[in-house]
PDB file of N, CA and C in Angstrom:
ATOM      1  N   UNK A   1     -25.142  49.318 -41.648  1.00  0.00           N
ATOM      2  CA  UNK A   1     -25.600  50.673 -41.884  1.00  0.00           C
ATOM      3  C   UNK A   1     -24.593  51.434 -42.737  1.00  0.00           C
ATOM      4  N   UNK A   2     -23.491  51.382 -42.528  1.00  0.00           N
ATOM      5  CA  UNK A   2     -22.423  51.844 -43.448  1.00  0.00           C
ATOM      6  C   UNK A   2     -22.511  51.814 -44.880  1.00  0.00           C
ATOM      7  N   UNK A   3     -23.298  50.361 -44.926  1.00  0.00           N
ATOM      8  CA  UNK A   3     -22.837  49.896 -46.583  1.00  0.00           C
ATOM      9  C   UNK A   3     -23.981  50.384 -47.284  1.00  0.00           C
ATOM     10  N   UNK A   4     -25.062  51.003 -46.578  1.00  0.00           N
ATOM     11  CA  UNK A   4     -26.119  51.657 -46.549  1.00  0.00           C
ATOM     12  C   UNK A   4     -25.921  53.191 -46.847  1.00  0.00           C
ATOM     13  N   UNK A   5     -25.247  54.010 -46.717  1.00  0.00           N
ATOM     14  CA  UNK A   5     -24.626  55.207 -46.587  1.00  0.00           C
ATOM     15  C   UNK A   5     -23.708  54.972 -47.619  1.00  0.00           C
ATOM     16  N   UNK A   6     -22.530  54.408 -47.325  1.00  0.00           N
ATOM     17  CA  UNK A   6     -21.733  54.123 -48.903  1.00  0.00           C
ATOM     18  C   UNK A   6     -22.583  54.016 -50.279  1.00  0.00           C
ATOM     19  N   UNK A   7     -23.650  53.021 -49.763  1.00  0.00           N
ATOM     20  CA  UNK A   7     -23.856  52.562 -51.096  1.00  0.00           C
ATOM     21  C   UNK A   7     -24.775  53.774 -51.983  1.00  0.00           C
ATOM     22  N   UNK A   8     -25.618  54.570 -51.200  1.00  0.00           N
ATOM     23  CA  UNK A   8     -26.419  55.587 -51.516  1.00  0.00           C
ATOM     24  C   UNK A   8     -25.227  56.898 -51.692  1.00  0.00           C
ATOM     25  N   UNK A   9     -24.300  57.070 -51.523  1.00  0.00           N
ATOM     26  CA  UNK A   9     -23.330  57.556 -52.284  1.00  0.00           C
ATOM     27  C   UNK A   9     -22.660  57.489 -53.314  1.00  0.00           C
ATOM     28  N   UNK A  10     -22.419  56.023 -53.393  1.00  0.00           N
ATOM     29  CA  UNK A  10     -21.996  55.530 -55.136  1.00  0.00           C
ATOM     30  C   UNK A  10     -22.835  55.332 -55.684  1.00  0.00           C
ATOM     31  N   UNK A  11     -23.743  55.220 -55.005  1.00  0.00           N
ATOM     32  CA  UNK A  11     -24.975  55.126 -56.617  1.00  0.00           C
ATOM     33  C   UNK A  11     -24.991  57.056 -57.167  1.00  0.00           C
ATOM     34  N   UNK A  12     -25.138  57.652 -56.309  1.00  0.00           N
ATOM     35  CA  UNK A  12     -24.814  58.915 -56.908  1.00  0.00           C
ATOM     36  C   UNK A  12     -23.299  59.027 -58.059  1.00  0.00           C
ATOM     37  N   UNK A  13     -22.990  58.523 -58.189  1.00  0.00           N
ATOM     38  CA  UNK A  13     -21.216  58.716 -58.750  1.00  0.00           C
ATOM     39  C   UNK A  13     -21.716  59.012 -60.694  1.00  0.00           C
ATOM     40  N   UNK A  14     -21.114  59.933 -60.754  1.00  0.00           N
ATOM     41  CA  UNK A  14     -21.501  60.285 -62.290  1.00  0.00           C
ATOM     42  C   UNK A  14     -22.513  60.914 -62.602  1.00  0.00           C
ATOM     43  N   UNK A  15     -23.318  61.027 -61.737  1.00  0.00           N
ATOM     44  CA  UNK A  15     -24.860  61.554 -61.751  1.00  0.00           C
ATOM     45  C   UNK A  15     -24.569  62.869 -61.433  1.00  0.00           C
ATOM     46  N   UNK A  16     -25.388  64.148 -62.302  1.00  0.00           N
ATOM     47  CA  UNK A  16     -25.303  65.309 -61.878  1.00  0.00           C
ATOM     48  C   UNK A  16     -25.678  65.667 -60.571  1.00  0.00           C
ATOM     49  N   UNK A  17     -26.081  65.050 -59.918  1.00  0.00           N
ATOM     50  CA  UNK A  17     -26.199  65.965 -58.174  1.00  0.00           C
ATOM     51  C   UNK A  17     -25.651  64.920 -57.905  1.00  0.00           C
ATOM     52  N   UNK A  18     -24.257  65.133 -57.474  1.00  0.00           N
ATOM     53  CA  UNK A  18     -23.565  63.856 -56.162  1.00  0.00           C
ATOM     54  C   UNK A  18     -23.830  64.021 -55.570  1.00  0.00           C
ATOM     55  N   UNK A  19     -24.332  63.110 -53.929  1.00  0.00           N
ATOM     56  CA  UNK A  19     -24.547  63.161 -53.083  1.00  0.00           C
ATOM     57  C   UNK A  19     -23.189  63.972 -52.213  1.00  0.00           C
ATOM     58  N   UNK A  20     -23.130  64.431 -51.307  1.00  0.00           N
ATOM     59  CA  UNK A  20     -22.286  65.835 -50.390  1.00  0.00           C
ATOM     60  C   UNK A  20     -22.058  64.691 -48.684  1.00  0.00           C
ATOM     61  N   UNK A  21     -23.682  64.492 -48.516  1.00  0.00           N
ATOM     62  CA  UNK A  21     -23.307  64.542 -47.363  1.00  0.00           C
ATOM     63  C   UNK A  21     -24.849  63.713 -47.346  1.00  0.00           C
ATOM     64  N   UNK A  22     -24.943  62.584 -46.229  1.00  0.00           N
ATOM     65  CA  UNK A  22     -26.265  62.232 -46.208  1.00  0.00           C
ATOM     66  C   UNK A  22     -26.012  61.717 -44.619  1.00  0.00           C
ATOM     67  N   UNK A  23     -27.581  62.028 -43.950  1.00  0.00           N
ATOM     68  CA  UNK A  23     -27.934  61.300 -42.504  1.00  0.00           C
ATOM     69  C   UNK A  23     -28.445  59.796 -42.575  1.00  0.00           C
ATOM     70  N   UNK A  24     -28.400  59.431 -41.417  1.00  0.00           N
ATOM     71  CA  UNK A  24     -29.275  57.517 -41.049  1.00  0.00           C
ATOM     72  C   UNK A  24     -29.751  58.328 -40.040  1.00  0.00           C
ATOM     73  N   UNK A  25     -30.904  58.028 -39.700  1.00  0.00           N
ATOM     74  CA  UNK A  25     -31.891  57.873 -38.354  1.00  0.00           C
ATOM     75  C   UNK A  25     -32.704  56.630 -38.665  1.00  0.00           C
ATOM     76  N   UNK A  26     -32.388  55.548 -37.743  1.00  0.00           N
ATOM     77  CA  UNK A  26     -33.211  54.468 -38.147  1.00  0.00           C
ATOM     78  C   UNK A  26     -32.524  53.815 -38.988  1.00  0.00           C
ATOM     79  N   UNK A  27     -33.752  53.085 -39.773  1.00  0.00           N
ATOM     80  CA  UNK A  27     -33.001  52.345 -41.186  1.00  0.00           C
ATOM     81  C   UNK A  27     -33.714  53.587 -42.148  1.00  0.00           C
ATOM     82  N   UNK A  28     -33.530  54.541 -42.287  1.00  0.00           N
ATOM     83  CA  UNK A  28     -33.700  55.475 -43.434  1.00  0.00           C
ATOM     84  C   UNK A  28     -32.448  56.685 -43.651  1.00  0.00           C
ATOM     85  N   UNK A  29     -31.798  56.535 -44.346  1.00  0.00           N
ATOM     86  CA  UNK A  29     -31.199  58.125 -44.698  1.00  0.00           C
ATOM     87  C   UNK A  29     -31.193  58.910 -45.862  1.00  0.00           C
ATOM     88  N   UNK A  30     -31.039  59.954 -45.313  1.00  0.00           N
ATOM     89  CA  UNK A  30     -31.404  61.354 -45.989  1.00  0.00           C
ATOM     90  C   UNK A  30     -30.073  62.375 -46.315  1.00  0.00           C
ATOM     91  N   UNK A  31     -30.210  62.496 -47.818  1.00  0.00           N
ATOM     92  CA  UNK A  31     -28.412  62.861 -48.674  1.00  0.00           C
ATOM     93  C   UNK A  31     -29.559  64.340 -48.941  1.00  0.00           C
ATOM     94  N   UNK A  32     -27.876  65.297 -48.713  1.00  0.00           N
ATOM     95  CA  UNK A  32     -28.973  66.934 -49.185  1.00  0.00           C
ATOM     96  C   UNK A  32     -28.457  67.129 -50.614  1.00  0.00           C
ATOM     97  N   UNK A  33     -28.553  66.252 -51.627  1.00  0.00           N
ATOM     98  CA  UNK A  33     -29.083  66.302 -52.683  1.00  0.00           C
ATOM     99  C   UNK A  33     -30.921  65.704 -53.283  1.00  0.00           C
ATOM    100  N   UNK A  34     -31.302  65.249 -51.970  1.00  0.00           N
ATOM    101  CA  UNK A  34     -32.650  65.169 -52.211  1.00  0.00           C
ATOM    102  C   UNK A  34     -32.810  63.472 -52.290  1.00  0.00           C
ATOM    103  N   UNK A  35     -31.636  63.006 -52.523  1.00  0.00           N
ATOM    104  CA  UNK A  35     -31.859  61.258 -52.527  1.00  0.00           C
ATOM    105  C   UNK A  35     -32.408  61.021 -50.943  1.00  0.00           C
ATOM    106  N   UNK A  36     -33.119  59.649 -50.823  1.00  0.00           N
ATOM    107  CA  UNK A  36     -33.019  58.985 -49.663  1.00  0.00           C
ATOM    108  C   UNK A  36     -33.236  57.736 -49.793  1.00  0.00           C
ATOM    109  N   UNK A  37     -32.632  56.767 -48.663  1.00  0.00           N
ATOM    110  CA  UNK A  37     -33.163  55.585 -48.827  1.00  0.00           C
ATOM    111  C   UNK A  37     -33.987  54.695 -47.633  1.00  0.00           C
ATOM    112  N   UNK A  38     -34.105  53.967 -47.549  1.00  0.00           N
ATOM    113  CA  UNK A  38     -35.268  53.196 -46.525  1.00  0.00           C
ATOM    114  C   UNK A  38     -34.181  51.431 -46.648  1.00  0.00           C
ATOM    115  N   UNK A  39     -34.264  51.125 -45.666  1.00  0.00           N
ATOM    116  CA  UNK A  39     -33.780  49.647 -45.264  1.00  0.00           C
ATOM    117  C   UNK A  39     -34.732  48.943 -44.721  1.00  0.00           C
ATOM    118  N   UNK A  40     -34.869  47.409 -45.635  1.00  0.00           N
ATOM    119  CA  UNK A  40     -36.002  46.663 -44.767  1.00  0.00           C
ATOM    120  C   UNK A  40     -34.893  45.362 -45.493  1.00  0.00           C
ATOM    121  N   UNK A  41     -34.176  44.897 -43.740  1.00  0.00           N
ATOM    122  CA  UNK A  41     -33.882  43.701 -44.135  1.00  0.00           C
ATOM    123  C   UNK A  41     -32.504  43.110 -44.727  1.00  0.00           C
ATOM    124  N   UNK A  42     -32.956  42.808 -45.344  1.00  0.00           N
ATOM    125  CA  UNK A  42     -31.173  42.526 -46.948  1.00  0.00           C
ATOM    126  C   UNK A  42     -31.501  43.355 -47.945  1.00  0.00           C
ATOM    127  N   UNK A  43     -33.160  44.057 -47.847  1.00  0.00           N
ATOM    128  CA  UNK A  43     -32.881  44.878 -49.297  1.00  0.00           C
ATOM    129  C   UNK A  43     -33.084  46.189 -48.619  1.00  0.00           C
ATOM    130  N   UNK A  44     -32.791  47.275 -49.763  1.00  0.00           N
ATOM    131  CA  UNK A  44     -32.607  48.535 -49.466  1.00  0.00           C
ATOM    132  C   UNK A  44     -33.740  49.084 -50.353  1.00  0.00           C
ATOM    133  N   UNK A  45     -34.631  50.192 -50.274  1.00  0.00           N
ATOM    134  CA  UNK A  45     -35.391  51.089 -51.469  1.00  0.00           C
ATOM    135  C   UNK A  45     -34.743  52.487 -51.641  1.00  0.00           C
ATOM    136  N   UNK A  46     -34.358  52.713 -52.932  1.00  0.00           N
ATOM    137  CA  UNK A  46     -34.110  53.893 -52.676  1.00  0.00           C
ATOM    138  C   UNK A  46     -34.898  54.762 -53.764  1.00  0.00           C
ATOM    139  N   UNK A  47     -34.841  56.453 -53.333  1.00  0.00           N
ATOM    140  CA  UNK A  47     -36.102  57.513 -53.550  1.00  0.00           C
ATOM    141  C   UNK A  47     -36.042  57.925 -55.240  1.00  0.00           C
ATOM    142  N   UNK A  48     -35.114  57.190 -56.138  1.00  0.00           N
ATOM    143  CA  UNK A  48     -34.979  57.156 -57.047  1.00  0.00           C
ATOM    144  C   UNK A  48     -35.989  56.282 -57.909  1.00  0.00           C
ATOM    145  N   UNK A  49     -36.469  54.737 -56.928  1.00  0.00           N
ATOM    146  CA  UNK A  49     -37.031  53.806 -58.006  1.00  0.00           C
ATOM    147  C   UNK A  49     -35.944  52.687 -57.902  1.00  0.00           C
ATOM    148  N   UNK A  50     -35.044  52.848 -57.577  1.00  0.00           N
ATOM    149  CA  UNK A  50     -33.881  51.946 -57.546  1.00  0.00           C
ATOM    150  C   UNK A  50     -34.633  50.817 -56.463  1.00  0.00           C
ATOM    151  N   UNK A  51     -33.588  49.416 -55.982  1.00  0.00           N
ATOM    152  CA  UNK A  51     -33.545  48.817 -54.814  1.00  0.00           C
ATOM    153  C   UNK A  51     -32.347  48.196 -54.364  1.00  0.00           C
ATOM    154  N   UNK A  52     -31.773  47.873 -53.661  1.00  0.00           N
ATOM    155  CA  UNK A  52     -30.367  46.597 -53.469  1.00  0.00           C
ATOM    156  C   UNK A  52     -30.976  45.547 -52.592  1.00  0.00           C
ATOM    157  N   UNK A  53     -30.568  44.432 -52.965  1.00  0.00           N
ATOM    158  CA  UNK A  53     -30.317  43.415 -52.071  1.00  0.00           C
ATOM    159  C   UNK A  53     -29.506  42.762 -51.507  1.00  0.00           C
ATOM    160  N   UNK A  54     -28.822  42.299 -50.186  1.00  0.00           N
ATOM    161  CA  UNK A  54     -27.746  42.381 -49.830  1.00  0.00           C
ATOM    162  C   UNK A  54     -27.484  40.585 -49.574  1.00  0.00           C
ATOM    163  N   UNK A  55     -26.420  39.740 -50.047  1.00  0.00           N
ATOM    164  CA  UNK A  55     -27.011  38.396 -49.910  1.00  0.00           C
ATOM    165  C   UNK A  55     -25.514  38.085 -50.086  1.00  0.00           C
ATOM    166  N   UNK A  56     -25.099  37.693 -48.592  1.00  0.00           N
ATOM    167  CA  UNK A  56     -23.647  37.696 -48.322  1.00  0.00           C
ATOM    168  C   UNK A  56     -22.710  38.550 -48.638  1.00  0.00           C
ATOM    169  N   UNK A  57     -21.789  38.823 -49.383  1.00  0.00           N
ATOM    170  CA  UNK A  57     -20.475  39.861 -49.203  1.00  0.00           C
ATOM    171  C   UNK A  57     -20.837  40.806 -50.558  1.00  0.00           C
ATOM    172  N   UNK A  58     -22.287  39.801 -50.962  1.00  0.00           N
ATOM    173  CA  UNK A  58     -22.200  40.995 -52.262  1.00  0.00           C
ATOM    174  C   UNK A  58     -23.580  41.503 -52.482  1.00  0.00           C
ATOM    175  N   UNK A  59     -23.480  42.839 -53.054  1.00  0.00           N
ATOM    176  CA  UNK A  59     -24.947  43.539 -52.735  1.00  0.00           C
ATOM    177  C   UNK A  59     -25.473  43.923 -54.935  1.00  0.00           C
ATOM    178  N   UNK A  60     -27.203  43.349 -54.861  1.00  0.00           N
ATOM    179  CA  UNK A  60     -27.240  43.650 -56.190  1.00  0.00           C
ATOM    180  C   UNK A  60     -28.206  43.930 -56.393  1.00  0.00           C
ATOM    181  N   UNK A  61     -28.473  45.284 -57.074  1.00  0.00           N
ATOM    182  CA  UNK A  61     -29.369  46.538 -57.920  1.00  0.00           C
ATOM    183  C   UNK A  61     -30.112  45.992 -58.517  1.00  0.00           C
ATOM    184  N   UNK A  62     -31.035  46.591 -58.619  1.00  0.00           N
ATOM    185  CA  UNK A  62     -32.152  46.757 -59.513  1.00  0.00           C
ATOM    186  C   UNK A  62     -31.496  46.856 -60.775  1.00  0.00           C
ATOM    187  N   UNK A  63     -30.779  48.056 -61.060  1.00  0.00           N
ATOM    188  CA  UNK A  63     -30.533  48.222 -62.435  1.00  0.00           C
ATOM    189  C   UNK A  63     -29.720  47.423 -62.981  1.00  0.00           C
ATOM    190  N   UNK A  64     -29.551  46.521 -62.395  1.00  0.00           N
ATOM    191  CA  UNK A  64     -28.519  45.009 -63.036  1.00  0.00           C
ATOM    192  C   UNK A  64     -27.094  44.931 -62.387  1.00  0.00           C
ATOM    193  N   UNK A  65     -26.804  46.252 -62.175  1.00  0.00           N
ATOM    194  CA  UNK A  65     -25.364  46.828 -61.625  1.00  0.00           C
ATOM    195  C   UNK A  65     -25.077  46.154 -60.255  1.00  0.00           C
ATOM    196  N   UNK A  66     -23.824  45.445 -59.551  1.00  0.00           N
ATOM    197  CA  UNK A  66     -23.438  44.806 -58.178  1.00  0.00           C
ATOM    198  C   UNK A  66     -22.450  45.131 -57.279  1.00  0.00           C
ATOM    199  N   UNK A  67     -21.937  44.461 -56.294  1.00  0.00           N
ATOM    200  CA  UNK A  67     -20.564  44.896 -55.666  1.00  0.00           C
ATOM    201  C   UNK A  67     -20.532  44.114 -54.864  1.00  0.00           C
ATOM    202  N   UNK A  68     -19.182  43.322 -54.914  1.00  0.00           N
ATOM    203  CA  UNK A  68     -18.543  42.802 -53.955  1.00  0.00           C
ATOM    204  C   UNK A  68     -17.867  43.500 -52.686  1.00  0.00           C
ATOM    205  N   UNK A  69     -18.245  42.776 -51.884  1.00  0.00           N
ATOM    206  CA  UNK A  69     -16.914  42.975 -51.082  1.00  0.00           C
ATOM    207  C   UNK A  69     -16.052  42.091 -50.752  1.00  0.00           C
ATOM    208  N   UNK A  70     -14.958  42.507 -50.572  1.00  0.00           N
ATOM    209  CA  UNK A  70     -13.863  41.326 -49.757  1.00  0.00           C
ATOM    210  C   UNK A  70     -12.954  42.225 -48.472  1.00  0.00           C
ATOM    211  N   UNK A  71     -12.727  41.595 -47.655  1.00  0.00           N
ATOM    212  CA  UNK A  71     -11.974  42.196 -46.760  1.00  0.00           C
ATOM    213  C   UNK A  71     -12.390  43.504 -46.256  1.00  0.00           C
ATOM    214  N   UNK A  72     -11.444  44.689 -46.402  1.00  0.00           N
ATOM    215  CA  UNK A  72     -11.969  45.827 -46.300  1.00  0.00           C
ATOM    216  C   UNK A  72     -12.336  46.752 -47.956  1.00  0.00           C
ATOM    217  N   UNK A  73     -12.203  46.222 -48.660  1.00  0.00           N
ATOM    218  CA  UNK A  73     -12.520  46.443 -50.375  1.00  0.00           C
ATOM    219  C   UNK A  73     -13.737  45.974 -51.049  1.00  0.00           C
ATOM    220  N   UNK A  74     -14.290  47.037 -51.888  1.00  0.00           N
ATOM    221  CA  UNK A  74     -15.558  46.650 -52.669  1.00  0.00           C
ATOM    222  C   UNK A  74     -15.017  46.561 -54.003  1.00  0.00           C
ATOM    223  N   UNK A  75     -15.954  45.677 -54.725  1.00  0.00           N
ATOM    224  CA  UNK A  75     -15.571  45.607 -56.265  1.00  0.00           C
ATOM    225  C   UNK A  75     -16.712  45.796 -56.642  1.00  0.00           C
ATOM    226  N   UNK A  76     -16.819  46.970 -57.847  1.00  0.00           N
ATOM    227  CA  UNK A  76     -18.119  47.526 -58.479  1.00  0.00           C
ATOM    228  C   UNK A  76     -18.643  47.385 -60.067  1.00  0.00           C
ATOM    229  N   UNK A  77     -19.430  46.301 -60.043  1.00  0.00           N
ATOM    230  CA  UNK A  77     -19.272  45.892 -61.527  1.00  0.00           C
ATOM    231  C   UNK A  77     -19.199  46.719 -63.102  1.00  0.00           C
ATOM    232  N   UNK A  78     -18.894  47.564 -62.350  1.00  0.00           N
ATOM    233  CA  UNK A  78     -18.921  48.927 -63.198  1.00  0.00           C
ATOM    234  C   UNK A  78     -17.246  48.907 -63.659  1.00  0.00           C
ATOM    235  N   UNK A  79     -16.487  48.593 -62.604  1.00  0.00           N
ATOM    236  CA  UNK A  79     -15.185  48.553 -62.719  1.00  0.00           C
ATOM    237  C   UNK A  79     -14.283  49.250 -61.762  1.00  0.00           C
ATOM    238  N   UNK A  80     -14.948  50.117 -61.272  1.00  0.00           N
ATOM    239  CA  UNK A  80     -14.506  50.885 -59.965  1.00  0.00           C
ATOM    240  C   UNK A  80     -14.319  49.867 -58.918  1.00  0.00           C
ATOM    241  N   UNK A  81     -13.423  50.837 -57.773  1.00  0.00           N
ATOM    242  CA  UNK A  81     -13.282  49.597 -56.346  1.00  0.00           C
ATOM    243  C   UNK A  81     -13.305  50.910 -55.305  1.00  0.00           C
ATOM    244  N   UNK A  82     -13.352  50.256 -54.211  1.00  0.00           N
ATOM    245  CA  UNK A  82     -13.388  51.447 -53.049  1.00  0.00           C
ATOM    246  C   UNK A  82     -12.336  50.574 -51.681  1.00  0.00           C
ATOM    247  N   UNK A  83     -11.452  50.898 -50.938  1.00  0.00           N
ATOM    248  CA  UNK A  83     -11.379  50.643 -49.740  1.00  0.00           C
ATOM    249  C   UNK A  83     -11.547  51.582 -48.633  1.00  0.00           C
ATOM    250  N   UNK A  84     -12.130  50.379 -47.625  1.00  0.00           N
ATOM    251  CA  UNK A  84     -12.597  51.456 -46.178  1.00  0.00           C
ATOM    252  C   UNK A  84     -11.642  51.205 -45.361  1.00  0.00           C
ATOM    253  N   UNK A  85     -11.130  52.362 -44.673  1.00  0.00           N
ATOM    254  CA  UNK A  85      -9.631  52.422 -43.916  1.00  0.00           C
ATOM    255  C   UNK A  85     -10.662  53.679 -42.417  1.00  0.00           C
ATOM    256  N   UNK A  86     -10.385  52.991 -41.351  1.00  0.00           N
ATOM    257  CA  UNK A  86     -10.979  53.207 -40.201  1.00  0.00           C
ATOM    258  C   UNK A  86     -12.617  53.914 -40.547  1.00  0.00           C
ATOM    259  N   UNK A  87     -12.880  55.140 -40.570  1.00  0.00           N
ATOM    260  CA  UNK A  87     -14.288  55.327 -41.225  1.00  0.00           C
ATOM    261  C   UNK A  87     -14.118  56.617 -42.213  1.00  0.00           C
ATOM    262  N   UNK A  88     -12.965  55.782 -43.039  1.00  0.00           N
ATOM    263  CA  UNK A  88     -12.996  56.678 -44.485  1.00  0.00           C
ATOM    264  C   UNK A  88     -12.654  55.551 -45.259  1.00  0.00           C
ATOM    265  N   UNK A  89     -14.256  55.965 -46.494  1.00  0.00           N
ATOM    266  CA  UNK A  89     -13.482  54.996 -47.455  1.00  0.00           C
ATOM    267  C   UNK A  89     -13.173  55.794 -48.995  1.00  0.00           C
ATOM    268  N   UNK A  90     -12.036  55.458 -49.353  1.00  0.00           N
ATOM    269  CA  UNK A  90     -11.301  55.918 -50.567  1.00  0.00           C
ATOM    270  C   UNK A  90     -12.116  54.716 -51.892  1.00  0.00           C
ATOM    271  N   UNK A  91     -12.558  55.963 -53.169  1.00  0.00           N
ATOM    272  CA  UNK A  91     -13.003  55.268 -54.356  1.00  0.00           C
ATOM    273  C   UNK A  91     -11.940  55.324 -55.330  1.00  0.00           C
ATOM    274  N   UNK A  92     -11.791  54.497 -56.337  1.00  0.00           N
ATOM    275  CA  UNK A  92     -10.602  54.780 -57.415  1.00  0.00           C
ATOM    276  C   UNK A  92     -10.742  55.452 -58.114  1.00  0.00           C
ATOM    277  N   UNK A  93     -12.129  56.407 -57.987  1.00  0.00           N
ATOM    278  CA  UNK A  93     -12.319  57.793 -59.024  1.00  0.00           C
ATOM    279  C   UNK A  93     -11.795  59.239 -58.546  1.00  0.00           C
ATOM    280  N   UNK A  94     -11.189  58.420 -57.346  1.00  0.00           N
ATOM    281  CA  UNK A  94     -10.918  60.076 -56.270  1.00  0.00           C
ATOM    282  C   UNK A  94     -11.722  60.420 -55.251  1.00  0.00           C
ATOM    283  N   UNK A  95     -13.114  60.180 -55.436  1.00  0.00           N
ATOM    284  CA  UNK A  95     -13.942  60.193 -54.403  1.00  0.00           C
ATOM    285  C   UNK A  95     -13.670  59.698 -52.926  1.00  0.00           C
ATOM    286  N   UNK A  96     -13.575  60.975 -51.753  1.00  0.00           N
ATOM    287  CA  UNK A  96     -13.724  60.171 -50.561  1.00  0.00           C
ATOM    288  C   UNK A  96     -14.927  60.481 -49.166  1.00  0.00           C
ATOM    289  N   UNK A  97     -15.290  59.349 -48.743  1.00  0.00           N
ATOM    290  CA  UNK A  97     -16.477  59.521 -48.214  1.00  0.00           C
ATOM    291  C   UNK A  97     -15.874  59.283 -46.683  1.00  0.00           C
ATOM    292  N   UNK A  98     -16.601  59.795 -45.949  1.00  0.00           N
ATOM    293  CA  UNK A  98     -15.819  59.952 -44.016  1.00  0.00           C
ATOM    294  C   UNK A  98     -17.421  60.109 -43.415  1.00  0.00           C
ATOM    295  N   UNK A  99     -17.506  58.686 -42.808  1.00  0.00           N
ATOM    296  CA  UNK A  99     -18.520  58.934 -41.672  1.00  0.00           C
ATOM    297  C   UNK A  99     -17.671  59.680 -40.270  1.00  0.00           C
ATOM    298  N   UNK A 100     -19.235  60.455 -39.735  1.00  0.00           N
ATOM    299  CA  UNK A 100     -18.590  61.287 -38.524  1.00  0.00           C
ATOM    300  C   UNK A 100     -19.975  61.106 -37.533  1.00  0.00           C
ATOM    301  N   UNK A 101     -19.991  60.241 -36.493  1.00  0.00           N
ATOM    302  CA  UNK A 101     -21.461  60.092 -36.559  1.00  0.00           C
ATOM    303  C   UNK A 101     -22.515  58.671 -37.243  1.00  0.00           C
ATOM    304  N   UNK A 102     -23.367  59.846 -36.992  1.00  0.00           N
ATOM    305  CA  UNK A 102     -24.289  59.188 -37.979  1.00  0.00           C
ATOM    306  C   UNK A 102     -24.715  59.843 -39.593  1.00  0.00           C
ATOM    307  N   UNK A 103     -23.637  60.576 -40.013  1.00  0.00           N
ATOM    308  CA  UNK A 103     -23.616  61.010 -40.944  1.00  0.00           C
ATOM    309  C   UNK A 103     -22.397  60.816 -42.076  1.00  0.00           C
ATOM    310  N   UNK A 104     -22.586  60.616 -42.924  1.00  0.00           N
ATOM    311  CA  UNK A 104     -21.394  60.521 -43.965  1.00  0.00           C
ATOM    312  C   UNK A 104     -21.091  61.492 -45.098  1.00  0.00           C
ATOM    313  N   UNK A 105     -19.887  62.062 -45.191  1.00  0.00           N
ATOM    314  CA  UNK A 105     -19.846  63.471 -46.167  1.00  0.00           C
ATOM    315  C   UNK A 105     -18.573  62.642 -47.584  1.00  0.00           C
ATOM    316  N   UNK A 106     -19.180  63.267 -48.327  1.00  0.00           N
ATOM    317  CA  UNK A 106     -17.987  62.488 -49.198  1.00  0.00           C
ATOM    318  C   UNK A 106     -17.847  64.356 -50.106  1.00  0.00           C
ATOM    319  N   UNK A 107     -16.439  63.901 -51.067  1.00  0.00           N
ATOM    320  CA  UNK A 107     -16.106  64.916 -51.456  1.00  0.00           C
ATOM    321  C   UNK A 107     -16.319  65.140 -52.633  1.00  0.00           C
TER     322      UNK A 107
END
């Protein structure tokens, strides 16, 4: 569920409405920039048109775009990386995201 919440956060990254802050109830959550996504499975839909599929340590987009993980670190084929350190994870753009809950706020 995390990587679910993370990931519907970095897909916001660069995009004029960053995501702030988004809920999970279920396998669906809801960012109050108006994104949401739905989980069925290994893949994800999200309210954009987008999808992910998740198929061992690495998860990959619709829009061609991927991410590894290793350990507690993602690698983002974009070139960015993120590590998650207890339930904050730090991006190399500055971005940091803190679940509290069932909610995750990033900055």
């Amino acid at each position: 569920m995390r990587a679910l919440l993370i990931g519907l956060c970095v897909s916001m990254v660069g995009a004029p409405a960053f995501a702030q802050s988004c809920t999970t109830m279920g396998t669906s959550t809801f960012c109050d920039n108006g994104m949401s996504a739905t989980r069925m499975g290994n893949s994800t839909y999200y309210s954009d048109g987008t999808s992910s599929t998740r198929m061992g340590n690495s998860t990959f987009y619709s829009d061609g775009t991927s991410a590894t993980r290793m350990g507690n670190s993602t690698f983002y084929s974009d070139g960015t990386s993120s590590t998650r350190m207890g339930n904050s994870t730090f991006f190399s753009d500055g971005t940091t995201c803190t679940k509290m809950g069932s909610s995750t706020f990033c900055n």
